[in-house]
Every structure is written in C-alpha cells, then in structure tokens.
Protein backbone atom coordinates (compact mmCIF):
# COMPACT_ATOMS: atom_id res chain seq x y z
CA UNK A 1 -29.14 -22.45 -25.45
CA UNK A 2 -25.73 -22.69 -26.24
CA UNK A 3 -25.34 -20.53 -28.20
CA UNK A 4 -26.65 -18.06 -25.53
CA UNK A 5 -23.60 -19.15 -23.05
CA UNK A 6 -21.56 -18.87 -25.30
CA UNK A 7 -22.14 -15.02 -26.08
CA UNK A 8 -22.29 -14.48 -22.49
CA UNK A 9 -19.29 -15.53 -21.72
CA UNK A 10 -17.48 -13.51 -24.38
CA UNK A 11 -19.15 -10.44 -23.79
CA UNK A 12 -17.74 -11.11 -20.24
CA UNK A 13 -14.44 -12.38 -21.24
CA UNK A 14 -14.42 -8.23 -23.47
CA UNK A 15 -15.93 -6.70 -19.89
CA UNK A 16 -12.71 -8.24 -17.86
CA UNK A 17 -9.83 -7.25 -20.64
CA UNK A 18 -11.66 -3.77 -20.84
CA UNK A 19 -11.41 -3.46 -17.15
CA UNK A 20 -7.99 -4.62 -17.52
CA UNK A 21 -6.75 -2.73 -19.79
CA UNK A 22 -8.18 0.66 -18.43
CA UNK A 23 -6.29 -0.33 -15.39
CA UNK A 24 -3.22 -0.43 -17.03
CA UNK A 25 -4.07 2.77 -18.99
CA UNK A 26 -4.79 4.38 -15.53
CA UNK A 27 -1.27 3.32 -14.04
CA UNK A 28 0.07 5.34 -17.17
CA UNK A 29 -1.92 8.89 -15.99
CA UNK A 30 -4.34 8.62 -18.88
CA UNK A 31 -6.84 10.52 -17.59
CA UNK A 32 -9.54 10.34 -20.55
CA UNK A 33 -9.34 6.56 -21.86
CA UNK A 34 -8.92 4.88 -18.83
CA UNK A 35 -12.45 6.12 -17.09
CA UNK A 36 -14.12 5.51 -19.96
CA UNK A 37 -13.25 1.80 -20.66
CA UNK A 38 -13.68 0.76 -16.77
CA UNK A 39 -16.78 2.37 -16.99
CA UNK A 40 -18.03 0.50 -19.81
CA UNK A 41 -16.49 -3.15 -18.23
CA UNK A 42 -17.87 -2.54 -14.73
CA UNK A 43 -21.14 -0.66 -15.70
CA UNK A 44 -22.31 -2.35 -19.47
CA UNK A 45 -20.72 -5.19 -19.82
CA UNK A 46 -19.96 -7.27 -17.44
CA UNK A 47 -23.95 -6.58 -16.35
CA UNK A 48 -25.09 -7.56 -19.48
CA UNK A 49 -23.15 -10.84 -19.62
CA UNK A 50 -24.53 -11.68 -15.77
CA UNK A 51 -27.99 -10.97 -16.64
C-alpha cells in the first residue's frame, strides 16, 4: 500500500513540474511544446495520480 502512495505522488509531483514547465515554455511564445506538456499534466497525469 505504500508503495502505491508512493507512485502516486510522483506521478503527481511529474504532472505539476510538467505543468510548470509548459508555463514557462508558454511565457517564451513556444507555440508547439508548451500545449503539449500542459496537456499531458492537466489531462494524463495529474488524473492518473488522483484516481
């Protein structure tokens, strides 16, 4: 069971610094990494690591 919190709070932990960092990609006009790594942190992972 530990184990299990444990993975789910790093795949959350990788969800926020993906969202995070395609923020900060955004703020520099990157137009085709940005969308794709808030994508995957608001809409993969951070889902996964709540369910």
């Amino acid at each position: 069971m530990e184990t299990i919190r444990r993975f789910r709070k790093w795949i959350m932990v990788a969800g926020l610094v993906s969202i995070v960092i395609g923020y900060i990609l955004l703020g520099q006009n990157s137009i085709s990494l940005a969308p794709v790594l808030l994508v995957f942190g608001y809409c993969i992972l951070v889902p996964i690591a709540l369910i």
